[in-house]
Each structure stands twice: as C-alpha cells, then as structure tokens.
N, C-alpha and C. Protein backbone atom coordinates (compact mmCIF):
# COMPACT_ATOMS: atom_id res chain seq x y z
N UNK A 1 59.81 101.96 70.18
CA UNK A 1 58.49 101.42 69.94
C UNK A 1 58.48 99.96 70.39
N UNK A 2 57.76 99.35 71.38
CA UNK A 2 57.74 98.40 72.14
C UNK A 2 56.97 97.41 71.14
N UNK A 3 56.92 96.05 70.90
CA UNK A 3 56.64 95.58 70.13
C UNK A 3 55.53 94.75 70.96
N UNK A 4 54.16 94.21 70.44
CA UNK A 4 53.04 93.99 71.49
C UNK A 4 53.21 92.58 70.75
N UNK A 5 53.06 91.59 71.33
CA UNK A 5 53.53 90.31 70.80
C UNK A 5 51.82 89.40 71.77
N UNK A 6 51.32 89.00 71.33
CA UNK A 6 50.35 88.62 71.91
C UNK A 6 50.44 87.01 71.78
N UNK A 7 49.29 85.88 72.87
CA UNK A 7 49.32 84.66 72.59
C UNK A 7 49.02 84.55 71.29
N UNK A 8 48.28 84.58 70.05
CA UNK A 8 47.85 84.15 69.23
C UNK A 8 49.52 84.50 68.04
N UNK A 9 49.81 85.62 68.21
CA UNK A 9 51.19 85.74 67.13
C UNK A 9 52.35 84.67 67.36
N UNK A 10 52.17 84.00 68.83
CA UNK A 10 53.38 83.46 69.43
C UNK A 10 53.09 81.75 68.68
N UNK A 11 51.77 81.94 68.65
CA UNK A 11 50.93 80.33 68.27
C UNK A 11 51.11 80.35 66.71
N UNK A 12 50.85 81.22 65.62
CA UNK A 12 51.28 81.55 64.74
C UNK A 12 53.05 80.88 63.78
N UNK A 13 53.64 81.81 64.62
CA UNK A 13 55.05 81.60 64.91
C UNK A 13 55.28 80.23 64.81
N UNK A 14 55.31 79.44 65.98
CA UNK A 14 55.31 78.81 66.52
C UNK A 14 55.23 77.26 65.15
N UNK A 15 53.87 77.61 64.37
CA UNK A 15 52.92 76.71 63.99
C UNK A 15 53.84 76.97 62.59
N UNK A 16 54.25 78.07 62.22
CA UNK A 16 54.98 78.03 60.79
C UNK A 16 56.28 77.76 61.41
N UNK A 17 57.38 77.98 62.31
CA UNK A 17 58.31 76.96 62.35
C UNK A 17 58.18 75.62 62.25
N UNK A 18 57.39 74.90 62.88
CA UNK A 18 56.96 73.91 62.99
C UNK A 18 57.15 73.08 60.88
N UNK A 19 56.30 74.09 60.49
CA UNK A 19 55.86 73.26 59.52
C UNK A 19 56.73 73.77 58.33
N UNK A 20 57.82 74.33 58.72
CA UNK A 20 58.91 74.91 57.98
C UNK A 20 59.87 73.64 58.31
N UNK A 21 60.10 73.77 59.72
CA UNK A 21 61.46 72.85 60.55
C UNK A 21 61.17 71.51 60.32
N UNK A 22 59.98 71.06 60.78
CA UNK A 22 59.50 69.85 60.80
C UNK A 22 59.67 69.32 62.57
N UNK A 23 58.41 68.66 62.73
CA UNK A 23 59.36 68.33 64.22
C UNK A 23 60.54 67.29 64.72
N UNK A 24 61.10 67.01 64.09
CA UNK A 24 62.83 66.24 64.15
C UNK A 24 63.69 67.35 64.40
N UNK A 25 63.73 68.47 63.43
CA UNK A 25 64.39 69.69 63.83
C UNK A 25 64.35 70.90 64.48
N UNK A 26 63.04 70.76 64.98
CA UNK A 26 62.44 72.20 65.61
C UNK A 26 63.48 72.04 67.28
N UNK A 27 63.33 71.43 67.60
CA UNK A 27 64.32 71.19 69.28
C UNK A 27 65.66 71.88 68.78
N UNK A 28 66.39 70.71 67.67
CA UNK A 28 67.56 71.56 67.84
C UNK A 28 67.74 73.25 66.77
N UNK A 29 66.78 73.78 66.55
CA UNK A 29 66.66 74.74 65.73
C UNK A 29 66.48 75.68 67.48
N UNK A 30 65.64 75.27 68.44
CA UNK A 30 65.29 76.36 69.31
C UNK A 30 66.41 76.13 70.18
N UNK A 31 67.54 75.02 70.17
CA UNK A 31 68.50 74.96 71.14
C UNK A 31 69.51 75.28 70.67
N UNK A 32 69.87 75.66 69.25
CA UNK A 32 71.21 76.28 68.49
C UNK A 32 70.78 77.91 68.60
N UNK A 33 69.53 78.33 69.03
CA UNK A 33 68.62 80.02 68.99
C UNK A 33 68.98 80.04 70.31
N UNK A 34 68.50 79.76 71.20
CA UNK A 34 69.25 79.78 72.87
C UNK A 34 70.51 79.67 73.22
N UNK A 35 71.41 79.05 72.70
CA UNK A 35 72.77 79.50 72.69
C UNK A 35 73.38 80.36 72.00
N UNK A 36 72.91 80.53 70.77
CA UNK A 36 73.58 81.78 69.89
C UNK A 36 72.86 83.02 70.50
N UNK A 37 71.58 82.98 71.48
CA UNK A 37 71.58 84.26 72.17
C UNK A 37 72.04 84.61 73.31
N UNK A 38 72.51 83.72 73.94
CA UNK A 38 73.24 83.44 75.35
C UNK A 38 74.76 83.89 75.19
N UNK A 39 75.08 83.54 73.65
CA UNK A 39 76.46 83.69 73.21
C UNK A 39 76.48 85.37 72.91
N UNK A 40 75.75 85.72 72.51
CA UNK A 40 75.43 87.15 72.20
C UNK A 40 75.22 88.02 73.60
N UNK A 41 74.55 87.81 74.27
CA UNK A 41 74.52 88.40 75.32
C UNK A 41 75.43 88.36 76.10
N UNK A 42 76.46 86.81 76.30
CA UNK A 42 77.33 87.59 77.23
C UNK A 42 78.70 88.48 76.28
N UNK A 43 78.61 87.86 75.05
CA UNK A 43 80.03 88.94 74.28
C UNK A 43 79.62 90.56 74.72
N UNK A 44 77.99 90.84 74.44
CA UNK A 44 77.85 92.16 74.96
C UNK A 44 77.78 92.82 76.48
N UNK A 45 78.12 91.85 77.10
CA UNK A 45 78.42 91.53 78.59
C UNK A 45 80.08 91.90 78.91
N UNK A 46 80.20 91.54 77.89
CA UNK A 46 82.04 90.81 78.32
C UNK A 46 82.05 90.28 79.24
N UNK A 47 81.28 88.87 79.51
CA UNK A 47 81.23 88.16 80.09
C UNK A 47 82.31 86.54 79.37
N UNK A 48 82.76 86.04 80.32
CA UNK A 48 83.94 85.07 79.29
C UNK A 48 82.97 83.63 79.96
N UNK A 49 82.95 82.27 79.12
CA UNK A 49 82.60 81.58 79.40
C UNK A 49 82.67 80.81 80.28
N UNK A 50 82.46 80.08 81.57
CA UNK A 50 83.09 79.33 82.62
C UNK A 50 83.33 77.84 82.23
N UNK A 51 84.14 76.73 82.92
CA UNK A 51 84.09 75.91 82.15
C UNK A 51 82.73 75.09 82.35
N UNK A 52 82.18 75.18 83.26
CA UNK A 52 80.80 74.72 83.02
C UNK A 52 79.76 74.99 81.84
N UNK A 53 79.84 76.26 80.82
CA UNK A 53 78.68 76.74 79.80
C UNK A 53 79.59 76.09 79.00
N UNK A 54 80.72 75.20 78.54
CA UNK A 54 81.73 75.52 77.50
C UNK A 54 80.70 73.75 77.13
N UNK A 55 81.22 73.76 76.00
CA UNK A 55 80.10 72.13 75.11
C UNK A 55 81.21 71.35 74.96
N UNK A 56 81.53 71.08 76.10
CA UNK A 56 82.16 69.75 76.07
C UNK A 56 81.99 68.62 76.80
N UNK A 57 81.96 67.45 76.10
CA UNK A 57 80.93 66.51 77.40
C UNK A 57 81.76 66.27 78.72
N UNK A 58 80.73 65.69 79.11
CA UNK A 58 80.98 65.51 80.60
C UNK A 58 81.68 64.25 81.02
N UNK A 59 82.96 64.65 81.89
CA UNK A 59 83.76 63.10 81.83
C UNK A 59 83.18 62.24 82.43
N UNK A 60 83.38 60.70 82.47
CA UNK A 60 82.81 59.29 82.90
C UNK A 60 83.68 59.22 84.26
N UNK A 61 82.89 58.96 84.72
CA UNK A 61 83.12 58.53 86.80
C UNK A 61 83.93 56.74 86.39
N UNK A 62 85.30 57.43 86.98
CA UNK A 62 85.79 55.91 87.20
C UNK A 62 85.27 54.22 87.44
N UNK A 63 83.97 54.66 88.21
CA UNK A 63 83.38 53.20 88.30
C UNK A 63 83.04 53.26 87.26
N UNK A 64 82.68 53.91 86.23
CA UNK A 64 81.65 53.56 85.61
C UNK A 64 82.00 53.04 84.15
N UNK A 65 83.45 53.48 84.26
CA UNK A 65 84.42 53.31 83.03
C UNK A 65 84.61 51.97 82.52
C-alpha cells in the first residue's frame, strides 16, 4: 500500500518539527536523519564506507598551518 504523501502533509510535518525542535535544532535533527539513513541504506547494501563519507575533518593545507 503506497503511501500518498501530499504538499500540505509535508507542510504539516514540517511545521510540528519545527515547533517541537525549535529552529537551533531542526538542521542538525534533519542532518543526524540523513546520515542515519544513508547509514542504513548502505549496511543494507553492504556497501562499506569510503574514506571520503567517514566524519572526520578535513586536514589543514601546509600553507595554511
């Protein structure tokens, strides 16, 4: 059963995270949801991480050190 998700449910949604999260936390609430589904999809992938997706920062360029 396909689920019919229309603009107004998405605005809905949207409008009670909001006022649940607050907006200070709504960014990283939808960017910890995009990786824990990215993380999910590739385990059901068996896909292994490259070191580029892995969260570790990015080293400093000698000049710049």
């Amino acid at each position: 059963m396909p689920f019919n998700v229309g603009p107004m449910e998405l605005v809905i949604v949207l409008v009670i995270a909001l006022i649940v999260l607050g907006p200070k936390r709504l960014p990283d609430a939808g960017r910890s949801l995009g990786r824990g589904l990215r993380e999910f999809k590739d385990s059901v992938g068996g896909r292994e991480p490259g070191p580029a997706e892995l969260d570790a920062p990015a080293p400093v360029p000698a000049d710049r050190a």
